[in-house]
PDB file of N, CA and C in Angstrom:
ATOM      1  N   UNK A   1     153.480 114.992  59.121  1.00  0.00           N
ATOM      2  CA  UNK A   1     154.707 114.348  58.730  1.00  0.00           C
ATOM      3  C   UNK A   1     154.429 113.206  57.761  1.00  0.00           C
ATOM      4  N   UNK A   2     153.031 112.519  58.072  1.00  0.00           N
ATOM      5  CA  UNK A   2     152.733 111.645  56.762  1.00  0.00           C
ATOM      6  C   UNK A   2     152.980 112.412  55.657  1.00  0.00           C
ATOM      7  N   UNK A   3     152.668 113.475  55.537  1.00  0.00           N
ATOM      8  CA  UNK A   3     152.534 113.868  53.879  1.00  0.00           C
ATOM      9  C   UNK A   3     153.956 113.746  53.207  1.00  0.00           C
ATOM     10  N   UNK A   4     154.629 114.557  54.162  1.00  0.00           N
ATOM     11  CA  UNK A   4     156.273 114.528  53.439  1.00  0.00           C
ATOM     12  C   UNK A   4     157.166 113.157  53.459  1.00  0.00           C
ATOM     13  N   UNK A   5     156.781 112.104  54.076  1.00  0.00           N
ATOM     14  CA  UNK A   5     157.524 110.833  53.835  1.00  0.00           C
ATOM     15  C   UNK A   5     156.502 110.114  52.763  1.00  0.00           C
ATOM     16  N   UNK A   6     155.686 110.523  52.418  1.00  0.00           N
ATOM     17  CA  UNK A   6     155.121 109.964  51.228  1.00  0.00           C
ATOM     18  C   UNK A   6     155.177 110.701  50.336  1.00  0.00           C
ATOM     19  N   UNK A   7     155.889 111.942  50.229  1.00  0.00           N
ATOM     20  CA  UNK A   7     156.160 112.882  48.954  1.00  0.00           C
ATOM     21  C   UNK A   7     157.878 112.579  48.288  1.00  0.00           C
ATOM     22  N   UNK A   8     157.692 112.095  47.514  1.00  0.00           N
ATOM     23  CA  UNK A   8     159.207 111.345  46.767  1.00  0.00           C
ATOM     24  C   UNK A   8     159.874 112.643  46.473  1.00  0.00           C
ATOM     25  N   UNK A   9     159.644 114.137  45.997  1.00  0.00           N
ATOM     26  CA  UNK A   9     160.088 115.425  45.912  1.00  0.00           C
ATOM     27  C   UNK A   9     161.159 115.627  47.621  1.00  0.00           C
ATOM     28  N   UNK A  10     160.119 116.052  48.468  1.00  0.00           N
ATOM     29  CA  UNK A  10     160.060 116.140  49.748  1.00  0.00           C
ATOM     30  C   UNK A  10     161.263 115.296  50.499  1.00  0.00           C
ATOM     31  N   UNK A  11     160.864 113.917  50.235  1.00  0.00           N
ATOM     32  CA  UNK A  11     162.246 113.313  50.681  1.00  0.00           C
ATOM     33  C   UNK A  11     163.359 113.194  50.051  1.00  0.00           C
ATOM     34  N   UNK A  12     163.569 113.519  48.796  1.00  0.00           N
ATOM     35  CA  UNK A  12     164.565 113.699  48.049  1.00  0.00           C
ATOM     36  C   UNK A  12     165.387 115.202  48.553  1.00  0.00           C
ATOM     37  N   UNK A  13     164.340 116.594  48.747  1.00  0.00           N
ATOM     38  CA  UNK A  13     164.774 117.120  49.361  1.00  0.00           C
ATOM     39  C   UNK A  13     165.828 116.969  50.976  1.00  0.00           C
ATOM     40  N   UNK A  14     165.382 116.189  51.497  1.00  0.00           N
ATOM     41  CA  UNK A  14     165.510 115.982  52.834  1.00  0.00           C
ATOM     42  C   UNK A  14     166.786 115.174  52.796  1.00  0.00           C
ATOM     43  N   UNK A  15     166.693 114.532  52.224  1.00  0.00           N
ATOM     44  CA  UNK A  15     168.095 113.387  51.524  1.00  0.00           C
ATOM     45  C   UNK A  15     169.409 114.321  51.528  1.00  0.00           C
ATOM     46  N   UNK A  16     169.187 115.503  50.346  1.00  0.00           N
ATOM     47  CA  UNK A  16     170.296 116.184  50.184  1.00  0.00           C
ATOM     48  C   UNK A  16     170.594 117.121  51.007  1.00  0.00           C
ATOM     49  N   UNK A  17     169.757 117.872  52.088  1.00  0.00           N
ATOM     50  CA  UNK A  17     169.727 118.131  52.980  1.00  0.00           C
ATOM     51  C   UNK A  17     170.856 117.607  54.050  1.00  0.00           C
ATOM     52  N   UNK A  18     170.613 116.349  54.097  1.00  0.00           N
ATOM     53  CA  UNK A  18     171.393 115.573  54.965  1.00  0.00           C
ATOM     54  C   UNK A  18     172.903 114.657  54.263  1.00  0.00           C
ATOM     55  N   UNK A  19     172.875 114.925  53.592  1.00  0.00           N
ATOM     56  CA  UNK A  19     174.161 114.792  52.742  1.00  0.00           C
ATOM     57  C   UNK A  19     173.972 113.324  52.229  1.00  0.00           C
ATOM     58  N   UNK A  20     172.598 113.089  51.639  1.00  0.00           N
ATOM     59  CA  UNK A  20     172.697 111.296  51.215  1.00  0.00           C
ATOM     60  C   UNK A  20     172.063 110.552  51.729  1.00  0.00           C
ATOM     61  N   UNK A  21     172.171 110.741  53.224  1.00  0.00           N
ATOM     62  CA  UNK A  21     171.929 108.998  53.768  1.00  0.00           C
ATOM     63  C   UNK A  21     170.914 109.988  54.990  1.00  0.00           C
ATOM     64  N   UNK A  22     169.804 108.963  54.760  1.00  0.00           N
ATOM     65  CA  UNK A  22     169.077 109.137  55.629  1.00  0.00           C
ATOM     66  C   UNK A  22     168.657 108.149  57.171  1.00  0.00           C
ATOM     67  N   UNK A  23     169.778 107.037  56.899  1.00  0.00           N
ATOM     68  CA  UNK A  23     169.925 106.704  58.569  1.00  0.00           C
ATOM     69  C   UNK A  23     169.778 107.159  59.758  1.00  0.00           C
ATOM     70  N   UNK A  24     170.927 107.921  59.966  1.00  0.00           N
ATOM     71  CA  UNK A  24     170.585 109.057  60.881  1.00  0.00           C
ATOM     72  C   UNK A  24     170.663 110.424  60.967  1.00  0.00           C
ATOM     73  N   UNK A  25     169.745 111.271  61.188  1.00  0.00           N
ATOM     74  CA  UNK A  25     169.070 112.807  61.331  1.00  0.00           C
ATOM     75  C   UNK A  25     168.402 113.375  61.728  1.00  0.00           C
ATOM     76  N   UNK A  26     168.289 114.480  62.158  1.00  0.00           N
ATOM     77  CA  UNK A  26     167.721 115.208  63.223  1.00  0.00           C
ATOM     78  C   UNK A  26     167.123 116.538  61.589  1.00  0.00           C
ATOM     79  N   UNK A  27     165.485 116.860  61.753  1.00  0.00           N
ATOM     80  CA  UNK A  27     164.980 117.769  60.749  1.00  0.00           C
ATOM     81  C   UNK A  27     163.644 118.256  61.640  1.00  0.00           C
ATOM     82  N   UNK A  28     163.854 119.811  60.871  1.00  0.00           N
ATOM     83  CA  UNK A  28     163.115 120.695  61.576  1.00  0.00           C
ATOM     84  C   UNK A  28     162.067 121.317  60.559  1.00  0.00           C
ATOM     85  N   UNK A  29     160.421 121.029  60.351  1.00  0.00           N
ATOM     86  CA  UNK A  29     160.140 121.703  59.655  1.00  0.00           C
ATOM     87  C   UNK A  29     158.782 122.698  60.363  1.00  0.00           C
ATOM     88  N   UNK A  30     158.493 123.570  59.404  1.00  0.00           N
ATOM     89  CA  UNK A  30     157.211 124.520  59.961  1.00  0.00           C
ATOM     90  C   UNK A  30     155.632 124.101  58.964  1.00  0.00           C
ATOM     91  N   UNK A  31     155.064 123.315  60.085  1.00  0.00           N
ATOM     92  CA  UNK A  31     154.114 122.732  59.366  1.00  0.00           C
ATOM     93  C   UNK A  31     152.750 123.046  59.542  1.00  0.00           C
ATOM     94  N   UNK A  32     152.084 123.694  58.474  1.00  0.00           N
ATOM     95  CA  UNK A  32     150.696 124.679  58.717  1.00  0.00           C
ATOM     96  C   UNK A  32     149.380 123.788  58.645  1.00  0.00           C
ATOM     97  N   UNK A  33     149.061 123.834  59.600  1.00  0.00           N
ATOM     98  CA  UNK A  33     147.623 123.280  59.528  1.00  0.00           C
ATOM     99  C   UNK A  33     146.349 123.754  60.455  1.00  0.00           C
ATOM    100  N   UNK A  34     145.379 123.796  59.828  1.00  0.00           N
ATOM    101  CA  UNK A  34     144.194 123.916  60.975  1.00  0.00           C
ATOM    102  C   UNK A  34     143.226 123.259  61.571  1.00  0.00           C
ATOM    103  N   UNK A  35     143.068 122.653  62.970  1.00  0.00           N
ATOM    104  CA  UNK A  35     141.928 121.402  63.163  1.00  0.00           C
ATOM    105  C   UNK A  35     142.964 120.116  62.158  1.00  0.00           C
ATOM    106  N   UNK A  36     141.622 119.398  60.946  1.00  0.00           N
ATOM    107  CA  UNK A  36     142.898 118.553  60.744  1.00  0.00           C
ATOM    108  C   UNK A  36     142.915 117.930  59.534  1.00  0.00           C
ATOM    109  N   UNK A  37     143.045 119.895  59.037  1.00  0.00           N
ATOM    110  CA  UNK A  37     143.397 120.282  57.427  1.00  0.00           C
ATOM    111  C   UNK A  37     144.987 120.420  57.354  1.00  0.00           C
ATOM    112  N   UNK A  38     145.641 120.594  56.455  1.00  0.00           N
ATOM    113  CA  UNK A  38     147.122 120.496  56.707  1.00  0.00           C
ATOM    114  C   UNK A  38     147.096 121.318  55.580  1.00  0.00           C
ATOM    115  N   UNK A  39     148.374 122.604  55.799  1.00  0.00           N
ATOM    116  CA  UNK A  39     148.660 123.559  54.092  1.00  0.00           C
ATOM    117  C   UNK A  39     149.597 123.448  53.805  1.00  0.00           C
ATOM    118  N   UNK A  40     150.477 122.638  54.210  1.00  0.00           N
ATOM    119  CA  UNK A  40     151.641 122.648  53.665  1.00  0.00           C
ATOM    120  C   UNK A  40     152.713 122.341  55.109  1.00  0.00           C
ATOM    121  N   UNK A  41     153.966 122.274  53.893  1.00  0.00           N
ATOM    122  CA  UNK A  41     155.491 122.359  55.348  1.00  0.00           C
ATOM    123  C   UNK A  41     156.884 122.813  54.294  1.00  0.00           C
ATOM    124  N   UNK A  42     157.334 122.974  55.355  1.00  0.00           N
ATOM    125  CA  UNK A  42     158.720 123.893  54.692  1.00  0.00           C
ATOM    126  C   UNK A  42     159.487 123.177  55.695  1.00  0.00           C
ATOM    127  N   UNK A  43     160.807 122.624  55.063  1.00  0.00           N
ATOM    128  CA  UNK A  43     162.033 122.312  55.994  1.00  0.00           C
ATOM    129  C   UNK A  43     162.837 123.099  56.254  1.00  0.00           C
ATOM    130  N   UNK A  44     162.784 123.353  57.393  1.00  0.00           N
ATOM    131  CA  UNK A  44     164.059 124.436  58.031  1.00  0.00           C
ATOM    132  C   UNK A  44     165.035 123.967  58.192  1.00  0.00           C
ATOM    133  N   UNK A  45     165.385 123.155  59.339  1.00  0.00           N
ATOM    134  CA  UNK A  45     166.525 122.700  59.085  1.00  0.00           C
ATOM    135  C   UNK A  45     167.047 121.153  59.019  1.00  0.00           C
ATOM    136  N   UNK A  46     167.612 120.388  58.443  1.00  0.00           N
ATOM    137  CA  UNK A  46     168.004 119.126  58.596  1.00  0.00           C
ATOM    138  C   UNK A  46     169.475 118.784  58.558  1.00  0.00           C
ATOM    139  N   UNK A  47     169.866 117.860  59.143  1.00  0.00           N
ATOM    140  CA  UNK A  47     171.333 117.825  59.352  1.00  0.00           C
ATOM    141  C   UNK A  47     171.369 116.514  59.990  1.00  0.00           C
ATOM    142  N   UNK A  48     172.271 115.546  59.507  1.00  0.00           N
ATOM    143  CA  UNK A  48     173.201 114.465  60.043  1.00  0.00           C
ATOM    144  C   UNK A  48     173.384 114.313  61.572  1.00  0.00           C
ATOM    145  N   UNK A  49     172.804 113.407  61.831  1.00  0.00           N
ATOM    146  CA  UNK A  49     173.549 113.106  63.264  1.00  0.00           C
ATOM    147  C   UNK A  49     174.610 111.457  63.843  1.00  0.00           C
ATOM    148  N   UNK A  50     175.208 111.689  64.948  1.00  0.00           N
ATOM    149  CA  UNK A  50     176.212 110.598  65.133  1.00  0.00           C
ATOM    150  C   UNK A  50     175.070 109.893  65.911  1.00  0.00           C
ATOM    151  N   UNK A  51     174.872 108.423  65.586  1.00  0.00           N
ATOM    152  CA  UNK A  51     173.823 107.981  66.308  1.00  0.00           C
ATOM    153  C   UNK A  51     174.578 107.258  67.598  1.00  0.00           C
ATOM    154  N   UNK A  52     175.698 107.038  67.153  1.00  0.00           N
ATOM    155  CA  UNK A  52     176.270 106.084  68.509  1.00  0.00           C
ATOM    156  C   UNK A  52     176.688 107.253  69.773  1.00  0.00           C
ATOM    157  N   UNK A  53     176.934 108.822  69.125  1.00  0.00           N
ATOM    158  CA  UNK A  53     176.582 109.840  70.329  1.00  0.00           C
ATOM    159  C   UNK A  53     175.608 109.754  71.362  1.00  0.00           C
ATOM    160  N   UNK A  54     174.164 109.412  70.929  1.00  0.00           N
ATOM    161  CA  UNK A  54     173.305 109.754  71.426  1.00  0.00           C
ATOM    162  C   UNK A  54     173.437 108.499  73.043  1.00  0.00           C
ATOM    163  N   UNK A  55     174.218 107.908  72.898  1.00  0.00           N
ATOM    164  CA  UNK A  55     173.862 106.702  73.954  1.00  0.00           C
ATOM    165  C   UNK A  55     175.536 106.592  74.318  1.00  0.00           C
ATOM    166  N   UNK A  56     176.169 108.108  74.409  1.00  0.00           N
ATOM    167  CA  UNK A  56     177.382 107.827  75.422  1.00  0.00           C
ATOM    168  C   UNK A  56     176.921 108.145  76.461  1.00  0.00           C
ATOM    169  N   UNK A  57     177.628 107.390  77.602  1.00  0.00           N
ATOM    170  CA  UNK A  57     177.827 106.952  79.027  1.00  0.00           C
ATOM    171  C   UNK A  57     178.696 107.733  79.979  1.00  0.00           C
ATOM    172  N   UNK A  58     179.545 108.590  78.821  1.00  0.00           N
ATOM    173  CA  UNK A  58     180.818 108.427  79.715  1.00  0.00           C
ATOM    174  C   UNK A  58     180.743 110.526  80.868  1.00  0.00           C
ATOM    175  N   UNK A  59     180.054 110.675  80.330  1.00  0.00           N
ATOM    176  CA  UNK A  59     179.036 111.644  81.867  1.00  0.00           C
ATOM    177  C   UNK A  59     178.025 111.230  82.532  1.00  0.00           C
ATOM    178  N   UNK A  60     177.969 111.487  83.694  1.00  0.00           N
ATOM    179  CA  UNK A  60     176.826 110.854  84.344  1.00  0.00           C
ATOM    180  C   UNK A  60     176.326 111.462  85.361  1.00  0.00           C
ATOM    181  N   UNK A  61     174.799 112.099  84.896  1.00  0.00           N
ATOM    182  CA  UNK A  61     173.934 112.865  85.451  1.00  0.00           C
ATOM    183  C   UNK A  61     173.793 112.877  86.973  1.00  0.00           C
ATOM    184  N   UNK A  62     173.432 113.774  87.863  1.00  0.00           N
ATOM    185  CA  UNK A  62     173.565 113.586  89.562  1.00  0.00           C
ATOM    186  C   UNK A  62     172.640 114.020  89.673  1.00  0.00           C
TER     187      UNK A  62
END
């Protein structure tokens, strides 16, 4: 995942992916490596998320 937040391509991809804003998002990629050579990554999927979702209350687990 270092490689692609230091690839200005890569996150530009990922940007539009997510419609702009990279605050908050949830991204899925397939990333090839062996031991701890790395060949690459491909983004599958990325998409927007509601961050103030993640910390509703209003169910509550038993």
């Amino acid at each position: 995942m270092a490689n692609v937040v230091m690839d200005a391509k890569m996150v530009q991809q990922l940007r539009q992916r997510v419609g702009g804003n990279l605050r908050s998002f949830e991204a899925l990629y397939h990333v090839r490596t062996m031991f701890n050579r790395s060949y690459g990554s491909t983004l599958l999927i990325a998409r927007p998320i509601n961050a103030e979702r993640i910390w509703d209350k209003t169910r509550h687990s038993e």
